[in-house]
C-alpha atoms as a PDB file:
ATOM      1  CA  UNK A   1      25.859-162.128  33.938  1.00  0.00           C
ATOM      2  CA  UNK A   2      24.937-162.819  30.370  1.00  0.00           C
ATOM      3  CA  UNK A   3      24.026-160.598  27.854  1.00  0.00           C
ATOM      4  CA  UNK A   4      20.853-160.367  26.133  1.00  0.00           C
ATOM      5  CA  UNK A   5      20.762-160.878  22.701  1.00  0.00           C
ATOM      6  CA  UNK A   6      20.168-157.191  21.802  1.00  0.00           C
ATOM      7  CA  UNK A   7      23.391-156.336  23.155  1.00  0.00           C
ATOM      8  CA  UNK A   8      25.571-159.119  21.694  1.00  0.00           C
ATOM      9  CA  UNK A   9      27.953-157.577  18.725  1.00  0.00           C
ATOM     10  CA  UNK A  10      27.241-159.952  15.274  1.00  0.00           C
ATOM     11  CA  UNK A  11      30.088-160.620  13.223  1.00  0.00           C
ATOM     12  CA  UNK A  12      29.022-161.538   9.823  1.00  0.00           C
ATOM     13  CA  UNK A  13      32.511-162.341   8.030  1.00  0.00           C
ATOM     14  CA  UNK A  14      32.506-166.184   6.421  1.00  0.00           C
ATOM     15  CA  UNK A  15      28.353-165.950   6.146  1.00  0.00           C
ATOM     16  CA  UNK A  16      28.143-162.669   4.436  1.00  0.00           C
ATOM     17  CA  UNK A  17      31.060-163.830   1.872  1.00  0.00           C
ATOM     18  CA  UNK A  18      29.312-166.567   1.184  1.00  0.00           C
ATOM     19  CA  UNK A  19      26.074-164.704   0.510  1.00  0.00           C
ATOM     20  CA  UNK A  20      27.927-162.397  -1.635  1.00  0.00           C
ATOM     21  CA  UNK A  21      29.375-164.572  -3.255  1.00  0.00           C
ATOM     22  CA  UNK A  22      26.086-167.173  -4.327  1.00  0.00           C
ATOM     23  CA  UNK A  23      25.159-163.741  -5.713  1.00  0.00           C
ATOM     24  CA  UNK A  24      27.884-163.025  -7.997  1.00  0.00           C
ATOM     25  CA  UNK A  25      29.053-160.387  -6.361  1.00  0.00           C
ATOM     26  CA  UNK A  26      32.349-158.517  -5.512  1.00  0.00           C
ATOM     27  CA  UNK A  27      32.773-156.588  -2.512  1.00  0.00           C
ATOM     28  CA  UNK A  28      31.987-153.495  -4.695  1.00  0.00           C
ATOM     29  CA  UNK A  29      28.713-154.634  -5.929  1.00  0.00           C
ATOM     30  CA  UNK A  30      27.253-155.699  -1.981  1.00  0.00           C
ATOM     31  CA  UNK A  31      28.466-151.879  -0.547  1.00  0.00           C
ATOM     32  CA  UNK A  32      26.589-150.268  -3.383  1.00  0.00           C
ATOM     33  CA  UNK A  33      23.310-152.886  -3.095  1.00  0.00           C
ATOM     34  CA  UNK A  34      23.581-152.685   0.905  1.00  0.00           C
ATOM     35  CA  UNK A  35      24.610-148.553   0.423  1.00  0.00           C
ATOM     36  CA  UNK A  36      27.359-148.727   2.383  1.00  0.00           C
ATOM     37  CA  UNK A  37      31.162-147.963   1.454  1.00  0.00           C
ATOM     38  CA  UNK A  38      33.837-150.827  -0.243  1.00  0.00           C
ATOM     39  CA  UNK A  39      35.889-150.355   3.138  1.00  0.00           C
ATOM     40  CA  UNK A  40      32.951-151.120   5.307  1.00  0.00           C
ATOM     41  CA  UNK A  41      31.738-154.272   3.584  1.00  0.00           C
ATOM     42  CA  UNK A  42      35.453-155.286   3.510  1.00  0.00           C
ATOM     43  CA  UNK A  43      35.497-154.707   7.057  1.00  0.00           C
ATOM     44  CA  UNK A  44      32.476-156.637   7.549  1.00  0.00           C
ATOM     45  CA  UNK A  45      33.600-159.311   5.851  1.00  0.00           C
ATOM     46  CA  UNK A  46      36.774-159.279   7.721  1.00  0.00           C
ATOM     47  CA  UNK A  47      35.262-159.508  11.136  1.00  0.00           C
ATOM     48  CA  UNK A  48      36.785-155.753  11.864  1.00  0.00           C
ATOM     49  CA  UNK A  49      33.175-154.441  12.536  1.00  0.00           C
ATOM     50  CA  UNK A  50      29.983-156.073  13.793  1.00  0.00           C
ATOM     51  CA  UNK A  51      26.633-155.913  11.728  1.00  0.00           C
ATOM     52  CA  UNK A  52      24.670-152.682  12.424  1.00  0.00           C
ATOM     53  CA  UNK A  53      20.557-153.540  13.018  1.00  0.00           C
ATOM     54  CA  UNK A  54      20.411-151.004  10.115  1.00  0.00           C
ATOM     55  CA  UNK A  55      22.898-152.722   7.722  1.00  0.00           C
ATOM     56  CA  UNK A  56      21.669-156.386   9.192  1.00  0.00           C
ATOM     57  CA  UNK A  57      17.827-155.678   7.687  1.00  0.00           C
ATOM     58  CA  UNK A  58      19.536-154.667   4.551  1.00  0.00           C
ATOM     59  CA  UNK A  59      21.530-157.451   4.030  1.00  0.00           C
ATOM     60  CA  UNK A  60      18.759-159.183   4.893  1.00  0.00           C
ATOM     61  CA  UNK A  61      16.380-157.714   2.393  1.00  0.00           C
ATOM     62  CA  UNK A  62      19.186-157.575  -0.362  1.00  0.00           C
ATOM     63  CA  UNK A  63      19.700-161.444   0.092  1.00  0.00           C
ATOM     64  CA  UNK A  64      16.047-162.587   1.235  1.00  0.00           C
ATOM     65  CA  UNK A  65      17.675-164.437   4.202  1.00  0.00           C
ATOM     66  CA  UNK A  66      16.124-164.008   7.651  1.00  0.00           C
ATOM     67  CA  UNK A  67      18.319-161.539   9.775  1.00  0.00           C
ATOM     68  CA  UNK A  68      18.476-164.218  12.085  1.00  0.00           C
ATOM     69  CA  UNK A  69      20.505-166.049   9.776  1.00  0.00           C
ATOM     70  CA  UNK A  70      23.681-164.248  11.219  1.00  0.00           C
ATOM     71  CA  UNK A  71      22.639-165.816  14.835  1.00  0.00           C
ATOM     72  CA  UNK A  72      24.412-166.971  17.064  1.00  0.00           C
ATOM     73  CA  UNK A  73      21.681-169.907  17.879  1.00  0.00           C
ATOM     74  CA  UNK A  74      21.643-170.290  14.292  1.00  0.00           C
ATOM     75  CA  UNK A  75      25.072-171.957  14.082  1.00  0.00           C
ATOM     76  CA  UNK A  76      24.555-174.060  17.186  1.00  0.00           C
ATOM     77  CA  UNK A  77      21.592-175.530  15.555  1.00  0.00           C
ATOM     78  CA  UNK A  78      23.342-175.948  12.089  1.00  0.00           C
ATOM     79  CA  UNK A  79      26.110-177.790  13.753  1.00  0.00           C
ATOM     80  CA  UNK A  80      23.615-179.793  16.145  1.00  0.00           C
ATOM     81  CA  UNK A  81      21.824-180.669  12.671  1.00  0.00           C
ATOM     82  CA  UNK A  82      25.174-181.706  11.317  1.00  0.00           C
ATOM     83  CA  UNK A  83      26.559-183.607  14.271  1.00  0.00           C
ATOM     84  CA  UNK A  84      23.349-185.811  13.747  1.00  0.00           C
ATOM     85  CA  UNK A  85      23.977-186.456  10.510  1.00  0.00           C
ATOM     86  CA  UNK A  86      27.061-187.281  10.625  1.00  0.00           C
ATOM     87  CA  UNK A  87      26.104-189.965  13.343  1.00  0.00           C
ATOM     88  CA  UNK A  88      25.132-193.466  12.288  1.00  0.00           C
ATOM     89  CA  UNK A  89      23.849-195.335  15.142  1.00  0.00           C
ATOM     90  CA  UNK A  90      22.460-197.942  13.437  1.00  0.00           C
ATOM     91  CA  UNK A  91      26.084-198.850  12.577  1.00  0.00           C
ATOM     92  CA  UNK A  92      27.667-198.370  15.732  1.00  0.00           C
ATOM     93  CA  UNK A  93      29.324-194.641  14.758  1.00  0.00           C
ATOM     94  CA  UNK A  94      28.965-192.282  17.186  1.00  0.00           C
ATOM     95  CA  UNK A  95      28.623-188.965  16.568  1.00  0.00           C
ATOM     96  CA  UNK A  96      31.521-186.836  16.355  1.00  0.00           C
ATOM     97  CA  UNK A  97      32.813-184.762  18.793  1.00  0.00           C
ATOM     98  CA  UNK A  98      31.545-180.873  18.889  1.00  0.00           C
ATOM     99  CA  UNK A  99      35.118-179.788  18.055  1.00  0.00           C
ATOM    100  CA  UNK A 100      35.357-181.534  14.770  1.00  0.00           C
ATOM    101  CA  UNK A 101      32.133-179.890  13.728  1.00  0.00           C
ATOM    102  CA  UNK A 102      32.402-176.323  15.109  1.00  0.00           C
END
């Protein structure tokens, strides 16, 4: 039975480093913006521990990204996006396979 989308855990790791990191911030600077400790964000970033809802609207607001940035859905429509893309029909290329993308 699948989950609903409440329940599923969000890992943020390679997203939120990225977001830090457009910022031009260190680990140290997102815990104090997003008030959490250096260990958690570290952890965050690791993929140790999922996003809280609480800690999710903050990044959110501290970032001005949607929450549903960290989605799930969000990266299958990235990579759907990209697989397009990176398709030229009109020259005979099809697009590449899902694995090379994902």
């Amino acid at each position: 039975m699948a989950r609903r989308t409440a329940e599923r855990k969000i890992y943020a790791q390679a997203k939120l480093r990225r977001l830090r990191r457009e910022h031009g911030m260190n680990q140290v600077d997102m815990a104090r913006a997003l008030g959490i400790s250096t260990s958690y964000a570290n952890q965050l970033e690791q993929s140790q521990r999922p996003l809280t809802a609480p800690v999710l609207l903050r990044i959110a607001e501290v970032f001005g990204v949607d929450a549903e940035f960290f989605s799930e859905a969000e990266g299958d429509r990235l990579a759907t996006e990209l697989r397009s893309a990176l398709a030229d029909e009109a020259c005979g290329v099809p697009p590449p396979p899902e694995e090379e993308i994902a």
